[in-house]
PDB file of N, CA and C in Angstrom:
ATOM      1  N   UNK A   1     -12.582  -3.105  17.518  1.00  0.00           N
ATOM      2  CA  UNK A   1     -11.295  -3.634  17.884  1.00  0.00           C
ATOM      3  C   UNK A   1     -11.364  -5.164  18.012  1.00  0.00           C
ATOM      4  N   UNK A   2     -12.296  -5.704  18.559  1.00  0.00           N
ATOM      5  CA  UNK A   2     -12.669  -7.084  19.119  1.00  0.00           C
ATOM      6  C   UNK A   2     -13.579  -7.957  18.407  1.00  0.00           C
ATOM      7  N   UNK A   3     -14.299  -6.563  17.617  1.00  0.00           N
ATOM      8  CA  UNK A   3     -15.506  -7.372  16.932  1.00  0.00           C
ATOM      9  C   UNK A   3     -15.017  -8.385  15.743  1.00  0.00           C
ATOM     10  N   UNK A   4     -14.046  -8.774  15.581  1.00  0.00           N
ATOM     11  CA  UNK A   4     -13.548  -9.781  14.417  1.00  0.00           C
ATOM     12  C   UNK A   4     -13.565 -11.179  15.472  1.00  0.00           C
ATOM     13  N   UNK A   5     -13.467 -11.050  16.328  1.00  0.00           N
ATOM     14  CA  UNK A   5     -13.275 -12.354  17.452  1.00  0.00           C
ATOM     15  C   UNK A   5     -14.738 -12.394  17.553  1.00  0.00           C
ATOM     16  N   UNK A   6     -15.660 -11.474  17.874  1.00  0.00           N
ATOM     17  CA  UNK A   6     -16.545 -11.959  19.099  1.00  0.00           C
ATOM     18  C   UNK A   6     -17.932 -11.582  18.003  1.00  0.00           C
ATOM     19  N   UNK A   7     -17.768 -11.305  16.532  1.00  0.00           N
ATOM     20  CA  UNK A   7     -18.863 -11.854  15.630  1.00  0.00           C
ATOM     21  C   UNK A   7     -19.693 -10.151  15.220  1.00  0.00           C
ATOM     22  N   UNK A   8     -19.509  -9.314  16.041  1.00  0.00           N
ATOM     23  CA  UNK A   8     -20.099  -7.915  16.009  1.00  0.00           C
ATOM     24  C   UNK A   8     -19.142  -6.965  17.224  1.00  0.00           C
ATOM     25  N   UNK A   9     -19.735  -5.703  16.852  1.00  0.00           N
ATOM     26  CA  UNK A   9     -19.116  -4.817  17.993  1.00  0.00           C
ATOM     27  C   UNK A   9     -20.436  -4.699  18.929  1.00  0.00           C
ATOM     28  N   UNK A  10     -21.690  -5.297  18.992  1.00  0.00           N
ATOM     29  CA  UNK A  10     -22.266  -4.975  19.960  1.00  0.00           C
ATOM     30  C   UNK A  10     -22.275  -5.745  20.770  1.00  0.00           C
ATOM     31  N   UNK A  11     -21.609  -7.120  20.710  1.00  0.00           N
ATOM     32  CA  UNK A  11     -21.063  -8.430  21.500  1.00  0.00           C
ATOM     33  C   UNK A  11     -19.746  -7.845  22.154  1.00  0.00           C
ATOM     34  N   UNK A  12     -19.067  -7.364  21.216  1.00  0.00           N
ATOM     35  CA  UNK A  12     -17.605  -6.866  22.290  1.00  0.00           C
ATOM     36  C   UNK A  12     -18.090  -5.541  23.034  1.00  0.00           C
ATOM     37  N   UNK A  13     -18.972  -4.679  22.988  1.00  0.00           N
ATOM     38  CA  UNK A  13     -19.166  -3.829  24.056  1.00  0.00           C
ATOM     39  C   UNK A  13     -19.960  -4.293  25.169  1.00  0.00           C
ATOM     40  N   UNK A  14     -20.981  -5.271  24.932  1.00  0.00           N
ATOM     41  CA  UNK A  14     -21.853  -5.553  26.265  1.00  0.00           C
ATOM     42  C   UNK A  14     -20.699  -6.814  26.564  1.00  0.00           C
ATOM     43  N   UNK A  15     -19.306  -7.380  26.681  1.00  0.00           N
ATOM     44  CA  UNK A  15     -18.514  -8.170  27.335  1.00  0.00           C
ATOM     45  C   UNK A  15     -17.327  -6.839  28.004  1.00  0.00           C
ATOM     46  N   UNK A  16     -17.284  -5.808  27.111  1.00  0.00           N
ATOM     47  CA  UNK A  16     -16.365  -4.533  27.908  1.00  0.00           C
ATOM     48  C   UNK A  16     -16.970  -4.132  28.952  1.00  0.00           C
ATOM     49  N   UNK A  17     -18.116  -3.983  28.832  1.00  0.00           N
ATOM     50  CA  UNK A  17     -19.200  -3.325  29.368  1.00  0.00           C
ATOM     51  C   UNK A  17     -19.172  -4.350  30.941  1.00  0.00           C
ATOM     52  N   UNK A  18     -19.532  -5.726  30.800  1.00  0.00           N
ATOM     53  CA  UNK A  18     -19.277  -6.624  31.975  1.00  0.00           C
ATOM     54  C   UNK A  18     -18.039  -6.572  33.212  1.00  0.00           C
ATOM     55  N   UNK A  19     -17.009  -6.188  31.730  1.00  0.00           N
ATOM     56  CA  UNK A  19     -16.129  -6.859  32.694  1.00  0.00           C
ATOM     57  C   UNK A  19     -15.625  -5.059  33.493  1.00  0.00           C
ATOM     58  N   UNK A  20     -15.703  -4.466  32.628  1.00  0.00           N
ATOM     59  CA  UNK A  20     -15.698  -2.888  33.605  1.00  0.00           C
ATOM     60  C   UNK A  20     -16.340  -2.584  34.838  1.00  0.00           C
ATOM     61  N   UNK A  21     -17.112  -3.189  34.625  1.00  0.00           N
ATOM     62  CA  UNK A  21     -18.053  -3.118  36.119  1.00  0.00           C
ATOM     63  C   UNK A  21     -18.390  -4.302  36.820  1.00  0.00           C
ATOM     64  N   UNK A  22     -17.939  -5.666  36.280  1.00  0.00           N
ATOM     65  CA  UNK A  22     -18.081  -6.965  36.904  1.00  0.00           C
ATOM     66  C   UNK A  22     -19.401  -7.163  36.489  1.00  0.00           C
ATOM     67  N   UNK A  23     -20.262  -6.385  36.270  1.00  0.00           N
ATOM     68  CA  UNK A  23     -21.984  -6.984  36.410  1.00  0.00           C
ATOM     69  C   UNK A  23     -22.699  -6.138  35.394  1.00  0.00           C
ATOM     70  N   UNK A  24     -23.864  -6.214  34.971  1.00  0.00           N
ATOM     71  CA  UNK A  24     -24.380  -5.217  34.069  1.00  0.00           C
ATOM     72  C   UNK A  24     -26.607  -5.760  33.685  1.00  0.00           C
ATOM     73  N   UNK A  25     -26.838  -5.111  33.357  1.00  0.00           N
ATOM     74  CA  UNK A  25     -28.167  -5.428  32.619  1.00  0.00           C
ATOM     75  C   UNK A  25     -28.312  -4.910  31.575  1.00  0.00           C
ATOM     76  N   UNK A  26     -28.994  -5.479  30.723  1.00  0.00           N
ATOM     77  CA  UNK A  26     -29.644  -4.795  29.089  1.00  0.00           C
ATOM     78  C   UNK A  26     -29.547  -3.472  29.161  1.00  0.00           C
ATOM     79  N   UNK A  27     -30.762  -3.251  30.261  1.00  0.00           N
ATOM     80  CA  UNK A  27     -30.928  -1.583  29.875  1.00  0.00           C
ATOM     81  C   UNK A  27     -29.419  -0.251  30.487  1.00  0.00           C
ATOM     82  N   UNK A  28     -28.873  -0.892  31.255  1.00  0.00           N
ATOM     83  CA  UNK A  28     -28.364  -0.346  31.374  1.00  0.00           C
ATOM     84  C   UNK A  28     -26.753  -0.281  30.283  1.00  0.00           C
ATOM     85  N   UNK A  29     -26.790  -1.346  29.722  1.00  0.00           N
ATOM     86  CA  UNK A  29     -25.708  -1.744  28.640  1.00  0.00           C
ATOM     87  C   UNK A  29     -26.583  -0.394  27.257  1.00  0.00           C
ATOM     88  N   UNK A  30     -27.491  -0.693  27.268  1.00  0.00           N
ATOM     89  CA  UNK A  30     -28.405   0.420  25.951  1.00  0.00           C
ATOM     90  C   UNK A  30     -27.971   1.810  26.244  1.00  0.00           C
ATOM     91  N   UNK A  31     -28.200   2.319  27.786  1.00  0.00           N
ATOM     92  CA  UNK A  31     -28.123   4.066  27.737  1.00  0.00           C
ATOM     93  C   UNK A  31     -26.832   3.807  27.682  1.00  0.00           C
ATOM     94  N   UNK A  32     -25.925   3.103  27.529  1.00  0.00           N
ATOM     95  CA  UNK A  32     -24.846   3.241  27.736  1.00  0.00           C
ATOM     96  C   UNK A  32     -24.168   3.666  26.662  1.00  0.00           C
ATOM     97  N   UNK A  33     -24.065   2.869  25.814  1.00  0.00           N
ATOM     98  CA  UNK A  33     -24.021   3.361  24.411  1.00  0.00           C
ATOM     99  C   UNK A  33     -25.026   3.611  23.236  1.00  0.00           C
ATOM    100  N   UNK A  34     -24.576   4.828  22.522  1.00  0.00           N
ATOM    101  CA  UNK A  34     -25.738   5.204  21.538  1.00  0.00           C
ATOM    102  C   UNK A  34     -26.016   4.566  20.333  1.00  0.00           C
ATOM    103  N   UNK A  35     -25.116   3.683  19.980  1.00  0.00           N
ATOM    104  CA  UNK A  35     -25.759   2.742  18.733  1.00  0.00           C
ATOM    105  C   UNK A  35     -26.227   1.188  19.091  1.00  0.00           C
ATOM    106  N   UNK A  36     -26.444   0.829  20.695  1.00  0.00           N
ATOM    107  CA  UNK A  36     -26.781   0.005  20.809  1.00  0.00           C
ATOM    108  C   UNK A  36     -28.300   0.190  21.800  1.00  0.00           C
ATOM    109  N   UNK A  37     -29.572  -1.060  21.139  1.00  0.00           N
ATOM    110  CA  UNK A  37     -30.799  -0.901  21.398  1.00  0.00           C
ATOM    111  C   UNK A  37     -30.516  -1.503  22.852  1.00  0.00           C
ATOM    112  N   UNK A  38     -32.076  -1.776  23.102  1.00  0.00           N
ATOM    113  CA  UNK A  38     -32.238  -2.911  24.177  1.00  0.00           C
ATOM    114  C   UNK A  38     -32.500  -4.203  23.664  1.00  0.00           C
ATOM    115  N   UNK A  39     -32.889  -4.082  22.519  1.00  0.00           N
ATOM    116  CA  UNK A  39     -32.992  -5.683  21.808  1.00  0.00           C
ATOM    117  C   UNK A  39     -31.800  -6.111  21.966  1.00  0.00           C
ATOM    118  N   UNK A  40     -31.036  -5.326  21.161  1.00  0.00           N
ATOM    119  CA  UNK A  40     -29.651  -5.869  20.654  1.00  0.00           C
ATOM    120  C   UNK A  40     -28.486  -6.516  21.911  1.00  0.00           C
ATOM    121  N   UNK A  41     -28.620  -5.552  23.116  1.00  0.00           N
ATOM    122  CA  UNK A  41     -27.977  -5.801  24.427  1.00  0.00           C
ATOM    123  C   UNK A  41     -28.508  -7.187  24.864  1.00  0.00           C
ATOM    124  N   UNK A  42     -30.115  -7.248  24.677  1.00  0.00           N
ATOM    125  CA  UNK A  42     -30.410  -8.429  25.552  1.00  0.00           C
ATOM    126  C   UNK A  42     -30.457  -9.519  24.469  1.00  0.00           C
ATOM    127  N   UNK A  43     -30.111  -9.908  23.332  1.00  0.00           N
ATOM    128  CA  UNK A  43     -29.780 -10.742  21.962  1.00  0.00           C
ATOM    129  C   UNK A  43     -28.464 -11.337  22.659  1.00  0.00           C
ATOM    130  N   UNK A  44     -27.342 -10.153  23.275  1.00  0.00           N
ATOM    131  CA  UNK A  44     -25.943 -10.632  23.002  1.00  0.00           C
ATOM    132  C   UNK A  44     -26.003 -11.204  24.211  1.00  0.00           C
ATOM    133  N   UNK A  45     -26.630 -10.276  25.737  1.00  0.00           N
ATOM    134  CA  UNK A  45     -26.356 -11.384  26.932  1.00  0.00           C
ATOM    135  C   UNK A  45     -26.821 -12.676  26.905  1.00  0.00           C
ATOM    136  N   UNK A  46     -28.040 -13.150  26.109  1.00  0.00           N
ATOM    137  CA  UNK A  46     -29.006 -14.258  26.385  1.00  0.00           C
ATOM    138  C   UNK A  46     -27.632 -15.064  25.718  1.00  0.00           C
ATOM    139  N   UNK A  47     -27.050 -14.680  24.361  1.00  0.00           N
ATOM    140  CA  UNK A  47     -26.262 -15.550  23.754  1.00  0.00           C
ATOM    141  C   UNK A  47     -24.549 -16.412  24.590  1.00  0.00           C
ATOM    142  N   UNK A  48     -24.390 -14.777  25.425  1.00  0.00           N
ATOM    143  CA  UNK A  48     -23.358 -15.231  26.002  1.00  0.00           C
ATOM    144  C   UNK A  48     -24.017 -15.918  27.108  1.00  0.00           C
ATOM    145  N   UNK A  49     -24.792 -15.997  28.042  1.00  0.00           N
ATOM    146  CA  UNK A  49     -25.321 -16.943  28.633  1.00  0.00           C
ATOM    147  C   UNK A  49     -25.619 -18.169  28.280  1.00  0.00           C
ATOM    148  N   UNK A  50     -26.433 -18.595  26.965  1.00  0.00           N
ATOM    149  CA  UNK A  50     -26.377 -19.981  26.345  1.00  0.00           C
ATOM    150  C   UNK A  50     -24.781 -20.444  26.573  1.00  0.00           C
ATOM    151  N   UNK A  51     -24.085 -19.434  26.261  1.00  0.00           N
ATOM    152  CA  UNK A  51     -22.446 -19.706  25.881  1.00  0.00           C
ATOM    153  C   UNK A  51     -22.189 -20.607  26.627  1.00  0.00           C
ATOM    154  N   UNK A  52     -22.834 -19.948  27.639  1.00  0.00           N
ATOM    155  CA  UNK A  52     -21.503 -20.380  29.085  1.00  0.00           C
ATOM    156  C   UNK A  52     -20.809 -19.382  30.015  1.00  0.00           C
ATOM    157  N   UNK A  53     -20.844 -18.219  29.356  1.00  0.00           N
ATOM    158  CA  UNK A  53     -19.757 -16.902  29.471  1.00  0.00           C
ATOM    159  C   UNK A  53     -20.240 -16.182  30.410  1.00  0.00           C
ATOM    160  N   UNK A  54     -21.358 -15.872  30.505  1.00  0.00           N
ATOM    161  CA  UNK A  54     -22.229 -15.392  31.666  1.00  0.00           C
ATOM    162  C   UNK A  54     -23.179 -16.485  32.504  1.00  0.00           C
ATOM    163  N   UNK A  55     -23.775 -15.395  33.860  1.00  0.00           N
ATOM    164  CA  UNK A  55     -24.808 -16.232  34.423  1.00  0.00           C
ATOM    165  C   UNK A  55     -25.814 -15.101  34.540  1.00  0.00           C
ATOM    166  N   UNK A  56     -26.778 -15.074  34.889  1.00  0.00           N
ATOM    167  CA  UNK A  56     -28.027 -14.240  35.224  1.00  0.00           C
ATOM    168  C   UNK A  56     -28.576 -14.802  36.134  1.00  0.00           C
ATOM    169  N   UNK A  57     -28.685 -13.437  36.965  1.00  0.00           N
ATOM    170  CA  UNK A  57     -30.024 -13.739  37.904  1.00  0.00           C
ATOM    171  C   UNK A  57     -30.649 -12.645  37.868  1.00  0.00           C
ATOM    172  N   UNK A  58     -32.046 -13.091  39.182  1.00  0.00           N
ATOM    173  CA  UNK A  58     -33.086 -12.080  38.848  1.00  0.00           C
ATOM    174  C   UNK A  58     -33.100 -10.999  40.340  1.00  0.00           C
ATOM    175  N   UNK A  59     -33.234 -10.168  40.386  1.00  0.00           N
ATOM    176  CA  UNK A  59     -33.101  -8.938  41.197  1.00  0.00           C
ATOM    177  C   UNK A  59     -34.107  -7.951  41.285  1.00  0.00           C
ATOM    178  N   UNK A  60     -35.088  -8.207  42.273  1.00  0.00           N
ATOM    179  CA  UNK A  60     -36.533  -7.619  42.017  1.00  0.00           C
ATOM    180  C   UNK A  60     -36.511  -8.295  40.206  1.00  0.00           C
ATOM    181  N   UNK A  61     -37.012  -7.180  39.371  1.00  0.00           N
ATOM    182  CA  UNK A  61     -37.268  -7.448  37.923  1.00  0.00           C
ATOM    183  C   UNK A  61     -35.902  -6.952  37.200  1.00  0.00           C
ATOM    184  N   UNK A  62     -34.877  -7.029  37.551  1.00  0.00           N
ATOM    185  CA  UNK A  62     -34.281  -7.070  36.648  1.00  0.00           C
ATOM    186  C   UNK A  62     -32.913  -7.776  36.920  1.00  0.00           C
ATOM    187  N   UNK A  63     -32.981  -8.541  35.456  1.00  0.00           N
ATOM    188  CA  UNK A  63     -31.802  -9.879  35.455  1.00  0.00           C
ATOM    189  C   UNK A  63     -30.913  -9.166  34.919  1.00  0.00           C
ATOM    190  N   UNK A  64     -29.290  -9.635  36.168  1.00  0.00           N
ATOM    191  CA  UNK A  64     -27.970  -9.004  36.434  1.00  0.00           C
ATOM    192  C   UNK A  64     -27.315  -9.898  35.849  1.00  0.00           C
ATOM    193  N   UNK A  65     -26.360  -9.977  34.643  1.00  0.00           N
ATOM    194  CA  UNK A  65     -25.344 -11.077  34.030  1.00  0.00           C
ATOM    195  C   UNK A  65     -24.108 -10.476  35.225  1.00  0.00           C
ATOM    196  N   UNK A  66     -23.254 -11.765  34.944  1.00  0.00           N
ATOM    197  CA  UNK A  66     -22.161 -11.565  35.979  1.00  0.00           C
ATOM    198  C   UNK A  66     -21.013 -12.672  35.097  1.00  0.00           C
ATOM    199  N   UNK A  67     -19.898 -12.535  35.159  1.00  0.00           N
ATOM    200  CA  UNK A  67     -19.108 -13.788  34.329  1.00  0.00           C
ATOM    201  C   UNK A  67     -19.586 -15.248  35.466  1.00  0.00           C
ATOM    202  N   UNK A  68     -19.518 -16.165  34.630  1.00  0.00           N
ATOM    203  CA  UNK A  68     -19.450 -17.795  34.850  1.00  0.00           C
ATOM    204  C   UNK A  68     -18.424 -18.202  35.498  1.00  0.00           C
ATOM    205  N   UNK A  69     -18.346 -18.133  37.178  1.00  0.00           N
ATOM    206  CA  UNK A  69     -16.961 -18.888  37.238  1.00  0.00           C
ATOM    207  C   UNK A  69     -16.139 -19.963  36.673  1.00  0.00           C
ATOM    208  N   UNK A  70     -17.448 -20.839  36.139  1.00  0.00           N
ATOM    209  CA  UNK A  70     -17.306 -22.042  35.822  1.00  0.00           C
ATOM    210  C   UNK A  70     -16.406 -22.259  34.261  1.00  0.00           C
ATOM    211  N   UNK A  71     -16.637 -20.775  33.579  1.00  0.00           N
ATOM    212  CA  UNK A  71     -16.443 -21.219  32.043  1.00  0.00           C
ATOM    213  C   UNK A  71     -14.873 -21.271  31.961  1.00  0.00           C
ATOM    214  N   UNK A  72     -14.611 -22.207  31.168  1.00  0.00           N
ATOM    215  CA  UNK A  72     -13.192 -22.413  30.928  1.00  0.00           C
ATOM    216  C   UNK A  72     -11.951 -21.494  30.484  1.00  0.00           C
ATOM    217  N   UNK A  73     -12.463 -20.475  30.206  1.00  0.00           N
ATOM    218  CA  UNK A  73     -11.816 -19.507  29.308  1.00  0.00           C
ATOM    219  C   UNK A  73     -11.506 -18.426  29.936  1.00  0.00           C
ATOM    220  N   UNK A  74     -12.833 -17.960  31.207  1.00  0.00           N
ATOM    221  CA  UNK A  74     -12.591 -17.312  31.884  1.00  0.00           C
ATOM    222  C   UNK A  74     -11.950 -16.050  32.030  1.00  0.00           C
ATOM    223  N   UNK A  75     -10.566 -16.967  32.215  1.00  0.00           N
ATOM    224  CA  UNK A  75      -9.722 -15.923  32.817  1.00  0.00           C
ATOM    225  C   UNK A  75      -8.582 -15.430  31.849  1.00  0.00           C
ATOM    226  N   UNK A  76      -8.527 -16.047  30.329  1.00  0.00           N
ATOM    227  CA  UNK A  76      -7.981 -15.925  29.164  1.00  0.00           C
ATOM    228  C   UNK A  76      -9.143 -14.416  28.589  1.00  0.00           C
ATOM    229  N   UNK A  77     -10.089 -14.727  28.825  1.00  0.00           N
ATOM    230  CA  UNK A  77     -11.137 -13.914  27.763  1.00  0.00           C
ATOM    231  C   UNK A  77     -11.155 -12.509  28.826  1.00  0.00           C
ATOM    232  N   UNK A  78     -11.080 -12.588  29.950  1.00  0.00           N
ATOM    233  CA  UNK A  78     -11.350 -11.451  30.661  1.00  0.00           C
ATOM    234  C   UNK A  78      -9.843 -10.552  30.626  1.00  0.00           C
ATOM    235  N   UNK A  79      -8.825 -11.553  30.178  1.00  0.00           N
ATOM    236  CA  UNK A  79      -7.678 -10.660  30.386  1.00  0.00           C
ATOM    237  C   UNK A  79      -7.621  -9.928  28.863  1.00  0.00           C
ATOM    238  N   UNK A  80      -7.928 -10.514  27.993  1.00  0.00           N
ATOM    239  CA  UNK A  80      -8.019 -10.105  26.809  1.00  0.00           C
ATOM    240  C   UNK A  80      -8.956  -8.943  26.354  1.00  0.00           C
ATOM    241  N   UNK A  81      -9.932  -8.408  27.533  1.00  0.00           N
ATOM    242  CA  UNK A  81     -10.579  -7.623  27.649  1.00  0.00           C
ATOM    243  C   UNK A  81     -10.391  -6.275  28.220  1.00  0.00           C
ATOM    244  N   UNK A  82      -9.488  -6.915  29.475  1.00  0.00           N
ATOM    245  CA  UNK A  82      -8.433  -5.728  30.395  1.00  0.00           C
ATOM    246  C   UNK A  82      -7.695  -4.908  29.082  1.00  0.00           C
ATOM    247  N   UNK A  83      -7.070  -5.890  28.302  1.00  0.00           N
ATOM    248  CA  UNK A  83      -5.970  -5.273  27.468  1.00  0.00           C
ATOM    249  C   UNK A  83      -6.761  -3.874  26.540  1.00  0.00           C
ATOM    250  N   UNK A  84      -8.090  -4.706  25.797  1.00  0.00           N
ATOM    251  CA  UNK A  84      -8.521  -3.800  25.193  1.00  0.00           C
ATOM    252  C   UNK A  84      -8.833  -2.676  25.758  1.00  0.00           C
ATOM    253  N   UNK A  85      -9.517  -2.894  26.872  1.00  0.00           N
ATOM    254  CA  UNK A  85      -9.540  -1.590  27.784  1.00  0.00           C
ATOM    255  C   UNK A  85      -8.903  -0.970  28.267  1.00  0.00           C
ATOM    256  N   UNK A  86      -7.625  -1.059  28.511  1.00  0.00           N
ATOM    257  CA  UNK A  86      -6.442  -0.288  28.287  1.00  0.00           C
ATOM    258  C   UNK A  86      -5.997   0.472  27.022  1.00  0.00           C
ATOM    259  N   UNK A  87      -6.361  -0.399  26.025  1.00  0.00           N
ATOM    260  CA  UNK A  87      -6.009   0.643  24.661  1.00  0.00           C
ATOM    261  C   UNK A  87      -7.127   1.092  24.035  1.00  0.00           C
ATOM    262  N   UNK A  88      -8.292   1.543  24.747  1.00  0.00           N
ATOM    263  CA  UNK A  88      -9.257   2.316  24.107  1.00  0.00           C
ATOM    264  C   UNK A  88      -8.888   3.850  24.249  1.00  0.00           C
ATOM    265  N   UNK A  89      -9.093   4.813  23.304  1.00  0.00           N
ATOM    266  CA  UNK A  89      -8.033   5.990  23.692  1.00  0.00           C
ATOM    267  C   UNK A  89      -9.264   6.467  25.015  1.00  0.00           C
ATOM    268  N   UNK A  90      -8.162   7.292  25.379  1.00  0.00           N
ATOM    269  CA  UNK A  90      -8.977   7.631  26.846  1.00  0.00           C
ATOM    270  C   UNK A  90     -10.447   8.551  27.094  1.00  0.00           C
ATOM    271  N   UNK A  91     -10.982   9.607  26.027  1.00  0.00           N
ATOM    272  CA  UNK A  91     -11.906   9.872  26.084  1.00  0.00           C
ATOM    273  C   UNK A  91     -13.124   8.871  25.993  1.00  0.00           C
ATOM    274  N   UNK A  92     -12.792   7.616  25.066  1.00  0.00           N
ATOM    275  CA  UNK A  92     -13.982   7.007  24.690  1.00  0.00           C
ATOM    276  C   UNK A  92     -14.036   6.017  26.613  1.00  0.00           C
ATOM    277  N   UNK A  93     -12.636   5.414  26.727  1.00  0.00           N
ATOM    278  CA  UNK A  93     -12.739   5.088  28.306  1.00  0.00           C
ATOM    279  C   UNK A  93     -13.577   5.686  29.329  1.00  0.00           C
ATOM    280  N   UNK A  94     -13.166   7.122  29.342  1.00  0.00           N
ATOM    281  CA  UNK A  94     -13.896   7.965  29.942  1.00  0.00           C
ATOM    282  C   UNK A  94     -15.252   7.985  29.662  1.00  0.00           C
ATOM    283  N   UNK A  95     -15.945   8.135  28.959  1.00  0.00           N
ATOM    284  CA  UNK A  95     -17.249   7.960  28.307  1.00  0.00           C
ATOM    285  C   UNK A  95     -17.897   6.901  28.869  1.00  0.00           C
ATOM    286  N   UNK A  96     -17.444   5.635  28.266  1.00  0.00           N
ATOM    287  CA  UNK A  96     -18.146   4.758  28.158  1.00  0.00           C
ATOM    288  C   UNK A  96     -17.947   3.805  29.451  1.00  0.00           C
ATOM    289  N   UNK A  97     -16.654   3.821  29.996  1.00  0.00           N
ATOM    290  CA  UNK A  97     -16.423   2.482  31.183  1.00  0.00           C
ATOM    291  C   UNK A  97     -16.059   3.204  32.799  1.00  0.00           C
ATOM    292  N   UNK A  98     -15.943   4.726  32.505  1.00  0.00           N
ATOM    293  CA  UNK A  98     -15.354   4.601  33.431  1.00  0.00           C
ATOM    294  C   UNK A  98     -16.647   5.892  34.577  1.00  0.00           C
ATOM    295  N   UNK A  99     -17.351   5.748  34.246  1.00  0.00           N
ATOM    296  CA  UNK A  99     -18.486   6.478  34.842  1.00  0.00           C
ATOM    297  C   UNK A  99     -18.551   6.088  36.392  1.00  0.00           C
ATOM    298  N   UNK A 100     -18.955   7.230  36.814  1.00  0.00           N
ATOM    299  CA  UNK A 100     -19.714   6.801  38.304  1.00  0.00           C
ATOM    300  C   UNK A 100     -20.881   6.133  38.692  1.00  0.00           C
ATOM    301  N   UNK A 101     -20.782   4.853  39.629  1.00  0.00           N
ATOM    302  CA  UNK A 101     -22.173   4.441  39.646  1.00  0.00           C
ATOM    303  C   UNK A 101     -23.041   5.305  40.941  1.00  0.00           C
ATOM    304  N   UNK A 102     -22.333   6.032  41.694  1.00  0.00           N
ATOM    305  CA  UNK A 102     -22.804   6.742  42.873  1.00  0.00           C
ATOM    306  C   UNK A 102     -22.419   7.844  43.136  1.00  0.00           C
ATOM    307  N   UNK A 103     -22.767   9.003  43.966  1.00  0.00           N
ATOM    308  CA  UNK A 103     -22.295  10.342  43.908  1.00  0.00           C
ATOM    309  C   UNK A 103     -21.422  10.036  45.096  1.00  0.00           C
ATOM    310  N   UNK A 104     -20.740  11.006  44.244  1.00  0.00           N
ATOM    311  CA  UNK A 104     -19.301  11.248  45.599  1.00  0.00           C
ATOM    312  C   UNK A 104     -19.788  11.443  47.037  1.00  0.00           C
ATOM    313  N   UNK A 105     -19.291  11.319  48.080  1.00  0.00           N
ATOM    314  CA  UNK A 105     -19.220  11.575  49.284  1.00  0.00           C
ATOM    315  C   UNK A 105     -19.154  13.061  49.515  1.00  0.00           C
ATOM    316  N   UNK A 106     -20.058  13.446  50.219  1.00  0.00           N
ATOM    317  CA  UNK A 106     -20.316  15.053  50.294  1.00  0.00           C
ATOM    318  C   UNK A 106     -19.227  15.594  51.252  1.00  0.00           C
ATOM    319  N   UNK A 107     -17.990  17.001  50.826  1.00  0.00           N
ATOM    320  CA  UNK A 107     -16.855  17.115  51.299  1.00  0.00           C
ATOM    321  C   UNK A 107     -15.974  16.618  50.731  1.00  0.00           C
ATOM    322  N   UNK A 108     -15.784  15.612  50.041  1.00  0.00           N
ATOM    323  CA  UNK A 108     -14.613  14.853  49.529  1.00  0.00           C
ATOM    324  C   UNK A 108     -14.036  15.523  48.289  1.00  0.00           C
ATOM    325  N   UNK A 109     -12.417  15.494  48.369  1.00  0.00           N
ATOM    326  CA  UNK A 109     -12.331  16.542  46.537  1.00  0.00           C
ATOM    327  C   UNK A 109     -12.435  16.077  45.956  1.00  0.00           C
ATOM    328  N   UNK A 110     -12.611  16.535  44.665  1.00  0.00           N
ATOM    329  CA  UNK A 110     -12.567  15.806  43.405  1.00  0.00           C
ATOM    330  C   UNK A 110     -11.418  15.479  42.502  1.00  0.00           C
TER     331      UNK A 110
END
């Protein structure tokens, strides 16, 4: 959908991938989806980091990208991201962005 802007589709999923959850790492951008490696995840964050677009830090051993408050675009590029994620049809949503990061609260319905 995006990948004509952002050069590939494995650049527009690890920036869907960000902004769905605010934060993300390589490996966890890889199990995430099945046609993307861990090379390839950590190729696109290092790049959007040179960018500007992200920041990284380190967390025990593993470095967390997060958006750049600083970058100019910001808040143009993240809305442009909302949108797409709104029109992804809803199974692949479901799939891919909208997972649990923690188990439910024991008692609570579903």
């Amino acid at each position: 959908m995006l990948e004509a802007i952002f050069g590939n589709a494995t650049a527009e999923k690890v920036l869907l991938y960000i902004e769905s959850r605010g934060e993300g790492y390589a490996q966890a951008i890889a199990d995430t989806f099945d046609d993307v490696t861990l090379r390839m995840a950590q190729v696109q964050l290092a790049r959007f980091e040179r960018g500007g677009v992200l920041l990284s830090q380190l967390k025990g051993r593993t470095r967390l990208f997060t958006w750049n408050p600083r970058y100019a675009f910001q808040r143009e590029l993240r809305a442009l991201l909302r949108r797409a994620l709104e029109s992804l049809p809803e199974a692949d949503r479901r799939r891919y962005f909208l997972q649990r990061r923690r188990p439910r609260r024991t008692g609570k319905p579903s």
